[in-house]
Protein backbone atom coordinates (compact mmCIF):
# COMPACT_ATOMS: atom_id res chain seq x y z
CA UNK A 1 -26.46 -65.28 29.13
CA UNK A 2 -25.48 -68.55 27.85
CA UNK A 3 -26.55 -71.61 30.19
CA UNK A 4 -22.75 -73.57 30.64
CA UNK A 5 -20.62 -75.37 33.23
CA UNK A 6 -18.52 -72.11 33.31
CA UNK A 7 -21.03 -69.46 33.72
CA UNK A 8 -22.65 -72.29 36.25
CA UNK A 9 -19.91 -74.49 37.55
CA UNK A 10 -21.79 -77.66 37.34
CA UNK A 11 -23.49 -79.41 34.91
CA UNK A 12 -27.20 -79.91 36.77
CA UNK A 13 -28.03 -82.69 34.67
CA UNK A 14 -24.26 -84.74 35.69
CA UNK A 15 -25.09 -86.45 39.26
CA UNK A 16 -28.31 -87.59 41.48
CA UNK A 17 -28.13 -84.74 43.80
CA UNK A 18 -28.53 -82.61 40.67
CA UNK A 19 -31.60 -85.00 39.82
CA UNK A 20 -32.98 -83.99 43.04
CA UNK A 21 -32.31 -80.37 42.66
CA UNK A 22 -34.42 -80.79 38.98
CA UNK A 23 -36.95 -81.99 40.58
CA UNK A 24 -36.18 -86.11 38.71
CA UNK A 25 -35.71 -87.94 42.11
CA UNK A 26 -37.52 -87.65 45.37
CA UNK A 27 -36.19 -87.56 49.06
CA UNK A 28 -39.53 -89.36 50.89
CA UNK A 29 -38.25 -87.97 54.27
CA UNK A 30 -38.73 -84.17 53.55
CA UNK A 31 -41.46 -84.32 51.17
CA UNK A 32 -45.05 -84.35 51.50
CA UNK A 33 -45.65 -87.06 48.91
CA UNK A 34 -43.73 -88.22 45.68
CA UNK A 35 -46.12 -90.35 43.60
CA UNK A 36 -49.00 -88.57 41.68
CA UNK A 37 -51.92 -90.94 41.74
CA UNK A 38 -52.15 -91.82 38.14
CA UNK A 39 -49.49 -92.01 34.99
CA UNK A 40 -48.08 -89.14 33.57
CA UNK A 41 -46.71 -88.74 30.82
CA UNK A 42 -43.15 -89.64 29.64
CA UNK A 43 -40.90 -86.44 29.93
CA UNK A 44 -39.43 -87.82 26.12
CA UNK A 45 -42.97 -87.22 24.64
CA UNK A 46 -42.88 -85.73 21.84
CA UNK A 47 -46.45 -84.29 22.37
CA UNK A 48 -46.53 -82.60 25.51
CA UNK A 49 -46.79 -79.22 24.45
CA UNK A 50 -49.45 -80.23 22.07
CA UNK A 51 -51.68 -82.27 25.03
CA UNK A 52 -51.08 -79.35 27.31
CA UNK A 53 -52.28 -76.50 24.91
CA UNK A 54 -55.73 -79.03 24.28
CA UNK A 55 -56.20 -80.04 27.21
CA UNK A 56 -56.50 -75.97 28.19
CA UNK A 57 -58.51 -74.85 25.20
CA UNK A 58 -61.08 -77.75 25.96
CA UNK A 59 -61.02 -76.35 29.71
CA UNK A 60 -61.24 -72.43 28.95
CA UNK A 61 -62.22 -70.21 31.09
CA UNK A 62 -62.68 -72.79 34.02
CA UNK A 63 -59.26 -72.81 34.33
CA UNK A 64 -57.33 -70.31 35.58
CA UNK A 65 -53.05 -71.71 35.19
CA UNK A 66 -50.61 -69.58 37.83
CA UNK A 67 -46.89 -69.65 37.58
CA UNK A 68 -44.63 -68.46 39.99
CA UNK A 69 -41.20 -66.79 38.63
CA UNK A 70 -39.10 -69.74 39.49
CA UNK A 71 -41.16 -72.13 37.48
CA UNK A 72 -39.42 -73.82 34.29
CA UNK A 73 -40.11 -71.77 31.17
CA UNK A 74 -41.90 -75.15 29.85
CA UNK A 75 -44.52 -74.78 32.70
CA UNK A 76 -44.12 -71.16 32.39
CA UNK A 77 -45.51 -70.81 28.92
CA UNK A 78 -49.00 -71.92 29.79
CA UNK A 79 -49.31 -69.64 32.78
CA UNK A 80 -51.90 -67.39 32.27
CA UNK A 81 -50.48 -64.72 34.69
CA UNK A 82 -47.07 -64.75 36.36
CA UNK A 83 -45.47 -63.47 39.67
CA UNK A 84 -44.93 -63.82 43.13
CA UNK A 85 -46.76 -65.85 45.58
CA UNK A 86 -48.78 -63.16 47.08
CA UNK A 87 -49.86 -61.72 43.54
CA UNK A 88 -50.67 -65.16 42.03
CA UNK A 89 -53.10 -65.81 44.84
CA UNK A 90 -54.82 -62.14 44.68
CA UNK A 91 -54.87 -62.99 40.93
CA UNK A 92 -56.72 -66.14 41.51
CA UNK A 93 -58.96 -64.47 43.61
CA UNK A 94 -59.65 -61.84 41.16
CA UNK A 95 -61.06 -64.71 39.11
CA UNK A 96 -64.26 -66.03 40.45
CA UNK A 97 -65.33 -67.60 37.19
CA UNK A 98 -62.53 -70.11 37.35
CA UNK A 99 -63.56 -73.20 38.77
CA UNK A 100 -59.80 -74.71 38.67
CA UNK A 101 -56.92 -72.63 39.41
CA UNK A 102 -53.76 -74.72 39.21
CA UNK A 103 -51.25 -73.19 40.56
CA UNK A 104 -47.63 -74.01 39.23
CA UNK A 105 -45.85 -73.47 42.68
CA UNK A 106 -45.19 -75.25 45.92
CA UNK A 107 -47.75 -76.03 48.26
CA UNK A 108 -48.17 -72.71 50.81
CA UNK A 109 -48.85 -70.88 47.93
CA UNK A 110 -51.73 -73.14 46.30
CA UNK A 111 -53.24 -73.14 50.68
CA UNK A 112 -53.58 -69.58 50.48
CA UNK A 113 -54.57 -69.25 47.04
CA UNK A 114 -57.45 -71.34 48.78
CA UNK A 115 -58.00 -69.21 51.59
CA UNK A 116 -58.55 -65.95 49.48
CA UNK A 117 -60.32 -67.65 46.67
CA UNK A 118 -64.30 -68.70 46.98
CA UNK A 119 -65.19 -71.77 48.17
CA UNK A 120 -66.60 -73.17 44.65
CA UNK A 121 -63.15 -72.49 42.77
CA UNK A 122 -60.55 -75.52 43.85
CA UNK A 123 -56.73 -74.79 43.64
CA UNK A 124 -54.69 -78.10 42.28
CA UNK A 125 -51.09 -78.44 42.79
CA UNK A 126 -49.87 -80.17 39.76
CA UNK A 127 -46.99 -82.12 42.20
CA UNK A 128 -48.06 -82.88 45.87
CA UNK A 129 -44.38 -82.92 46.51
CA UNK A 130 -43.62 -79.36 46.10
CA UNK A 131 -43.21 -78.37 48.96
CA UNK A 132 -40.57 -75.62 50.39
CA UNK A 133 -38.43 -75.97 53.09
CA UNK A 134 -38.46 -72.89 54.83
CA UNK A 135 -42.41 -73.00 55.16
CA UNK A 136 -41.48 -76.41 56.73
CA UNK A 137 -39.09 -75.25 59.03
CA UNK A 138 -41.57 -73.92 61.33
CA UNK A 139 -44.67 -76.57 62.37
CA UNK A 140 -47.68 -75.39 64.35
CA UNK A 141 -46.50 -77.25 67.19
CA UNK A 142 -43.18 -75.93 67.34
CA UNK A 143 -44.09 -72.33 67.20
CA UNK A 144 -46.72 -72.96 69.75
CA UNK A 145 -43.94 -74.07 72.18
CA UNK A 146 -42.47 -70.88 71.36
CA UNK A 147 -45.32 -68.98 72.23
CA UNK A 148 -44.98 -71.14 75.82
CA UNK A 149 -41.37 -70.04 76.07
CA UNK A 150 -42.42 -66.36 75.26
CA UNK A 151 -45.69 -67.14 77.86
CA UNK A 152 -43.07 -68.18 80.61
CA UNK A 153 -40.26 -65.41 80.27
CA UNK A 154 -43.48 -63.16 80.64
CA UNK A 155 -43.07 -61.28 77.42
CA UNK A 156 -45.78 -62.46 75.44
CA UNK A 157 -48.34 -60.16 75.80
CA UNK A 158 -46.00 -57.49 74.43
CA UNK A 159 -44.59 -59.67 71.03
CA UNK A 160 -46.66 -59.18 67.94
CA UNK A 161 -45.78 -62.19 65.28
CA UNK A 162 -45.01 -61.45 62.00
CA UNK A 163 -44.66 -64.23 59.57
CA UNK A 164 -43.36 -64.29 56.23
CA UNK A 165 -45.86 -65.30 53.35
CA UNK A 166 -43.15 -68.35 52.66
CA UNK A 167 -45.38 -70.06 55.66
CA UNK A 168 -47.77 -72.98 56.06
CA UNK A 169 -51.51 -72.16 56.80
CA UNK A 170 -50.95 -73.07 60.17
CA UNK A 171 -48.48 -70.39 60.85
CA UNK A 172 -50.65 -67.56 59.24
CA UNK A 173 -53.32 -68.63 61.04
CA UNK A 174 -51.60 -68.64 64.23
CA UNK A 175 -50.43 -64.95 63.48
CA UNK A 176 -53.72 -64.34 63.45
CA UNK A 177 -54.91 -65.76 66.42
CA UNK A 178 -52.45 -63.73 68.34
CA UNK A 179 -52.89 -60.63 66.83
CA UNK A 180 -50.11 -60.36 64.08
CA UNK A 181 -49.54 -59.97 60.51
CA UNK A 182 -48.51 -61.40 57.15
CA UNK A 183 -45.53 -59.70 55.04
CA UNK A 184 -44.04 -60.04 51.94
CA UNK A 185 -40.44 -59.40 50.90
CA UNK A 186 -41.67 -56.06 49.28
CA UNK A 187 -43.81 -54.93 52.57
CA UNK A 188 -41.43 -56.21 55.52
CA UNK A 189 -40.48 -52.58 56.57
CA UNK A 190 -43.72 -51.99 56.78
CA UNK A 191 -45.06 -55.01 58.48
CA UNK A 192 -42.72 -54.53 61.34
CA UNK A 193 -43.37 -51.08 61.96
CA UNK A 194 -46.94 -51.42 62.36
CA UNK A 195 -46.34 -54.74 64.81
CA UNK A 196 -44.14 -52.17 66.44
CA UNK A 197 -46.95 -50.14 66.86
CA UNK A 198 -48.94 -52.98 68.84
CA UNK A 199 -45.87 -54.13 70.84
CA UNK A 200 -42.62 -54.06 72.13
CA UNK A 201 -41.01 -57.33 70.32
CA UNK A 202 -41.41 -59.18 67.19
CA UNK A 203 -41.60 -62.88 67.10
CA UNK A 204 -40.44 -63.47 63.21
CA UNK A 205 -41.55 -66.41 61.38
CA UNK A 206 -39.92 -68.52 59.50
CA UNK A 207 -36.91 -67.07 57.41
CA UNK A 208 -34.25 -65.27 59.89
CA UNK A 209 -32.14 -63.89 57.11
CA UNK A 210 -35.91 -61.21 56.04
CA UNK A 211 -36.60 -60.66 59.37
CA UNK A 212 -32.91 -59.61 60.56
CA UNK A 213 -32.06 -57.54 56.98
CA UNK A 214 -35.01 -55.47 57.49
CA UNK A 215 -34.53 -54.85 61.44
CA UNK A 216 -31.05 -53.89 60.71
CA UNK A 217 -30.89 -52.60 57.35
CA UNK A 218 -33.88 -50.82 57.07
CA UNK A 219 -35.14 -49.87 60.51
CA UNK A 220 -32.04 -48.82 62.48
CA UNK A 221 -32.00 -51.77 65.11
CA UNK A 222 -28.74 -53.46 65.56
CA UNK A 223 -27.58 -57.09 65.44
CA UNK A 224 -27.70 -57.34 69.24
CA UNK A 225 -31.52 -56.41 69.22
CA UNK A 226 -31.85 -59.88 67.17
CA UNK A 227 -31.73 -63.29 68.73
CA UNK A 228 -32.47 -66.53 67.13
CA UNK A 229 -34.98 -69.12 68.62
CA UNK A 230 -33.65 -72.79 67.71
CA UNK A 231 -37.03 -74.95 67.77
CA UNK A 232 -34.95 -77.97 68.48
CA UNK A 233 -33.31 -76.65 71.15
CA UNK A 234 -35.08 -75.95 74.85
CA UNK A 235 -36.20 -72.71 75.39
CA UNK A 236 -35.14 -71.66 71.88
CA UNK A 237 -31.42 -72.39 72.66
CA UNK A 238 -32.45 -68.84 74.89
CA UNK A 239 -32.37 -67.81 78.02
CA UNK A 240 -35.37 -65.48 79.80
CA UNK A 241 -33.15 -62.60 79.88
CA UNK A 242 -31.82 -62.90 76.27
CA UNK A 243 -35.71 -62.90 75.30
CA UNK A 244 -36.62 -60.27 77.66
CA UNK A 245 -33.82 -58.33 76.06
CA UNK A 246 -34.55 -58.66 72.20
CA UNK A 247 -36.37 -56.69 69.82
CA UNK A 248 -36.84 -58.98 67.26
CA UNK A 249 -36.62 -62.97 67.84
CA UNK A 250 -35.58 -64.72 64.58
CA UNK A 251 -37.01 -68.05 63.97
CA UNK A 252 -34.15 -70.67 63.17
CA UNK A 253 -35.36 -70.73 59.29
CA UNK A 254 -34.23 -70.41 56.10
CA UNK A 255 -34.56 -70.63 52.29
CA UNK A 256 -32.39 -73.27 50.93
CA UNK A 257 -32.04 -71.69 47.68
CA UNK A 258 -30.71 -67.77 49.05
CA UNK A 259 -29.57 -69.38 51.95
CA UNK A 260 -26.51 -70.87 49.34
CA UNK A 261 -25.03 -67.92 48.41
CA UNK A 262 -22.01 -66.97 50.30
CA UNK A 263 -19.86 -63.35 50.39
CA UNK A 264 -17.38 -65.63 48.61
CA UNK A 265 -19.79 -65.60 45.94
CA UNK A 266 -20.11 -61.88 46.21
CA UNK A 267 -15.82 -61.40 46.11
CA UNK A 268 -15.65 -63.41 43.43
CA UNK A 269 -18.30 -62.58 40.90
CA UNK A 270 -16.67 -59.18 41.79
CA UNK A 271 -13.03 -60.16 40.41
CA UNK A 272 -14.70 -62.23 37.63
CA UNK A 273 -16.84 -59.65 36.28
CA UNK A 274 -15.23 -55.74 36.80
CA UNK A 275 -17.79 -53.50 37.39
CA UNK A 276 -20.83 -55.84 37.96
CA UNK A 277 -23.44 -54.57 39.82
CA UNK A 278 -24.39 -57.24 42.65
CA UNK A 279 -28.11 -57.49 43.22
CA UNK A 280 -29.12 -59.80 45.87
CA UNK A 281 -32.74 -60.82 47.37
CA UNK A 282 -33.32 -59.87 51.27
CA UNK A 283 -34.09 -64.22 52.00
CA UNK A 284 -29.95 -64.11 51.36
CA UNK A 285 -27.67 -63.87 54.86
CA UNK A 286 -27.09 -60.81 56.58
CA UNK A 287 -23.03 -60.34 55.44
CA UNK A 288 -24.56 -61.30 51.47
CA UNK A 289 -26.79 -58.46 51.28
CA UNK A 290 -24.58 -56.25 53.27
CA UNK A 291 -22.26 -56.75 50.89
CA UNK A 292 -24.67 -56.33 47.21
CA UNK A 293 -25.21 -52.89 45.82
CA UNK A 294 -28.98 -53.35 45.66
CA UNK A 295 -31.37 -55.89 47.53
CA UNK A 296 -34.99 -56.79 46.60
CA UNK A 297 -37.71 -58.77 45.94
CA UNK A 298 -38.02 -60.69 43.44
CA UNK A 299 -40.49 -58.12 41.65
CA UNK A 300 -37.68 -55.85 42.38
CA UNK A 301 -34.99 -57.69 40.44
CA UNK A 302 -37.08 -57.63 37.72
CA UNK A 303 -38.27 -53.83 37.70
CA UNK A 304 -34.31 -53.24 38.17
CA UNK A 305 -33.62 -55.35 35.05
CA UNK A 306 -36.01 -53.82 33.21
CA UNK A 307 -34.53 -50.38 34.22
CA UNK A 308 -30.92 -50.72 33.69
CA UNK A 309 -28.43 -49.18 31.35
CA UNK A 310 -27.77 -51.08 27.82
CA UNK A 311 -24.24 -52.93 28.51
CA UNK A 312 -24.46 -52.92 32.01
CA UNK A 313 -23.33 -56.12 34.47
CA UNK A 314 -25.79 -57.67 36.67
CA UNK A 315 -24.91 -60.81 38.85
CA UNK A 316 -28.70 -61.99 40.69
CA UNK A 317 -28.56 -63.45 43.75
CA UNK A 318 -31.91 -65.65 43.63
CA UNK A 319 -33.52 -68.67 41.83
CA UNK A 320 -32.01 -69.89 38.89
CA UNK A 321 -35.28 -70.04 36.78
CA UNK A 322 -35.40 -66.86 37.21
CA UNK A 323 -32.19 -65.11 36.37
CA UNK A 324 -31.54 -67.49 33.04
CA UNK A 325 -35.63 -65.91 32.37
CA UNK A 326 -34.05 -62.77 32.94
CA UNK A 327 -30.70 -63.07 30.47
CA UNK A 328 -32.92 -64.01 27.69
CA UNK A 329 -35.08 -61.13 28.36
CA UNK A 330 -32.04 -58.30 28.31
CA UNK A 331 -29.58 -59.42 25.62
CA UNK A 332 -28.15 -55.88 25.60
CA UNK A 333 -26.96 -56.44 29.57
CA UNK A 334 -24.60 -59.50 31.09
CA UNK A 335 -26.42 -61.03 33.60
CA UNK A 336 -25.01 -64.35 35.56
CA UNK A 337 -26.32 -65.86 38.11
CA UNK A 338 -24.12 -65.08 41.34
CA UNK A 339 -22.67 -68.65 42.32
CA UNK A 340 -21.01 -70.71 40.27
CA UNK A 341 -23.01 -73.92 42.23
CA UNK A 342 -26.45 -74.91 40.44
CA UNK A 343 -29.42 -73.39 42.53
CA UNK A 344 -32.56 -74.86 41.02
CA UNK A 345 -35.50 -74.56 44.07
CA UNK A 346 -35.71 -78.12 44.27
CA UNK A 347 -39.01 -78.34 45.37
CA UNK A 348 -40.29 -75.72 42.95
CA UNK A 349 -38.78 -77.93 40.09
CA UNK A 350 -40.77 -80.67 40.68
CA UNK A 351 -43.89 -79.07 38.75
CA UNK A 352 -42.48 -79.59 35.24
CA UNK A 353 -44.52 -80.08 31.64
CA UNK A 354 -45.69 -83.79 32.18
CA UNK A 355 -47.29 -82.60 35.69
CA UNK A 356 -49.18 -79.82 34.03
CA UNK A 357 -49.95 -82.21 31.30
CA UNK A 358 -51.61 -84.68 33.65
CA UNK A 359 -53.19 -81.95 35.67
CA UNK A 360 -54.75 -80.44 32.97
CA UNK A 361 -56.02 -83.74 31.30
CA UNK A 362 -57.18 -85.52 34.64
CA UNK A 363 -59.51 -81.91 34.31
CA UNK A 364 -60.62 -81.91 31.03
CA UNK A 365 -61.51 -85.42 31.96
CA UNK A 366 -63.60 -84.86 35.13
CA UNK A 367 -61.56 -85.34 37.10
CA UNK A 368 -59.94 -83.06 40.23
CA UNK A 369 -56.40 -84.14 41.26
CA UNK A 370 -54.27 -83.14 43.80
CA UNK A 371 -56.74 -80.40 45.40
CA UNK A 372 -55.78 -78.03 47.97
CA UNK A 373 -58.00 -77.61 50.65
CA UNK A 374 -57.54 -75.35 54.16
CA UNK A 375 -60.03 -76.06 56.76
CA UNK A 376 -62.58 -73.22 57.93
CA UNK A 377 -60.77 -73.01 61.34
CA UNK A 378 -57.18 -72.56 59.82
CA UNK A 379 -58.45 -70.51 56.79
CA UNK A 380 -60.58 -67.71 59.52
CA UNK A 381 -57.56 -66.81 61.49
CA UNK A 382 -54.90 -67.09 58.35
CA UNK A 383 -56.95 -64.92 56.50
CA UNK A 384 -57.74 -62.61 59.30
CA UNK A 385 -53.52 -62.00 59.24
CA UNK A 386 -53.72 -61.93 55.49
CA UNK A 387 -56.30 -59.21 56.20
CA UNK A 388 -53.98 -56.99 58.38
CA UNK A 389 -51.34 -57.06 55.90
CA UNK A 390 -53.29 -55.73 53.14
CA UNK A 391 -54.59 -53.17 55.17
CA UNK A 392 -51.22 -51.79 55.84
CA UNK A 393 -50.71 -47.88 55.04
């Protein structure tokens, strides 16, 4: 796949928004920091590569360097292991000897990288400001305001929560206060039917567009078994009887990045490219993936790459790291991305070579930057729902 406006439809490097998107400007109001407490490096240097590949030989094996699949290929090629967010932090875990595990993601993963990792390993996030904004969508406050609404319509004691691993420490540990569970895109299905097991409702946290594909897609309930709680609204934007009626109640969140794509996108990739084989992730909306000819997680996209017939058509519905990652890897196949709009992860972008340089120098120095650090009340009930979800059948 070549990388052009065409295949595209944007040039990402033409305008400020696409600065944001790259991760070159900051917006201070939806970000949890954007200044890293000492210089780094010019992006022009000429030496980067060089400084980072010292700086982690002098280091060795007390540093353990995890990148998430819609990292930059710069950052990328000093990862040490790659993958989602729930492998990377069973991978740091796996590795007690590493003092430093910097992990090359956004900030829910490095927190429970820290909650399943030892308490004399510390997890740095190379850019304080990588964040995601689905994990935000949903504050501990908010959802325990839900859990008043849910208290007051007399359902509670009968809703199981289920929260996506895209979630702040405070949600997971709030699933595990009350008895629920964490899931991955890969182990939703299964999530759900063991909370089903415990109780009559759900109470999914934070993406909507996960939680309804797998209720309706995948489990036989139907679109009027789902409602949608609006934390900004009262009462969820819902009435008693609305909750008393539902299944499954969607929290109002998102991912900004599958949350783009549109069944435009789907029609026209379609007339664009005859015979292309649509292949979305489940984060995307409801008519999106109803639309696709296969959905999956992201370690699914790739396992379906990696299967598929010499000259076939692939358009990927997910990060655009990722699917340029996965063009270069299968030369023999047309894969383009499925929108013609830029869709960096904005936030994930902001971890790029000079971050990892100065991470990895302010190390080899002595010094710890940018630490992650979940306290033992948060990290006891987040891991108890972590717990539960790896103890699924």
């Amino acid at each position: 796949m070549t990388t052009t406006t065409e295949t595209y439809g944007v040039d990402p490097t033409a305008s400020p928004l696409a600065l944001l998107l790259l991760g070159r400007e900051a917006d201070p109001n939806s970000e949890r920091g954007v200044e890293c407490p000492g210089d780094l490096p010019a992006a022009s240097d000429p030496d980067l590569v060089a400084r980072a590949r010292a700086a982690k030989e002098k280091l060795g094996d007390r540093v353990f360097i995890l990148g998430h699949h819609y990292q930059r290929d710069e950052v990328i090629e000093f990862a040490d292991v790659t993958g989602d967010s729930f492998k990377l932090a069973r991978d740091a875990a796996a590795r007690p000897e590493a003092e430093y595990i910097v992990f090359c993601g956004v900030h829910f993963m490095a927190e429970s990288a820290d909650i399943l990792t030892s308490e004399r390993q510390q997890v740095v996030l190379p850019d304080l400001a990588a964040g995601c904004s689905m994990a935000d969508m949903a504050t501990a406050e908010q959802v325990a305001e839900c859990w008043d609404v849910l208290t007051d319509a007399g359902i509670a004691d009968v809703t199981v929560p289920v929260s996506y691993m895209n979630s702040s420490a405070d949600i997971k540990a709030f699933t595990g206060k009350h008895g629920g569970t964490i899931c991955t895109s890969s182990n939703a299905r299964r999530a759900l039917e063991w909370a089903f097991e415990q109780g009559q409702k759900v109470l999914f946290l934070p993406d909507q567009h996960l939680g309804r594909n797998t209720a309706v897609l995948e489990m036989g309930f139907s679109l009027e078994d789902c409602v949608l709680y609006n934390p900004h609204k009262p009462n969820g934007g819902l009435t008693a009887e609305q909750l008393r009626d539902a299944k499954m109640i969607l929290w109002r969140g998102h991912c900004s990045v599958h949350g783009r794509f549109s069944l435009d996108s789907v029609n026209e990739v379609r007339e664009r490219i005859p015979g292309v084989n649509v292949l979305v992730h489940p984060e995307c909306r409801h008519e999106v993936v109803t639309a696709a000819d296969q959905v999956g997680s992201t370690e699914y996209i790739i396992k379906a790459l990696d299967a598929a017939e010499p000259g076939s058509k692939w358009a990927i519905g997910t990060e655009l790291n990722l699917v340029r990652r996965l063009a270069k890897a299968h030369p023999d196949k047309e894969v383009v991305f499925l929108d013609r709009t830029v869709c960096f992860c904005s936030t994930m972008n902001r971890i790029d070579l000079p971050h990892l340089v100065w991470a990895l120098e302010s190390l080899a120095e002595g010094r710890v930057p940018n630490v992650i650090t979940v306290d033992a009340e948060t990290e006891k009930y987040a891991k108890a729902a972590l717990d539960r979800m790896l103890a699924l059948p």
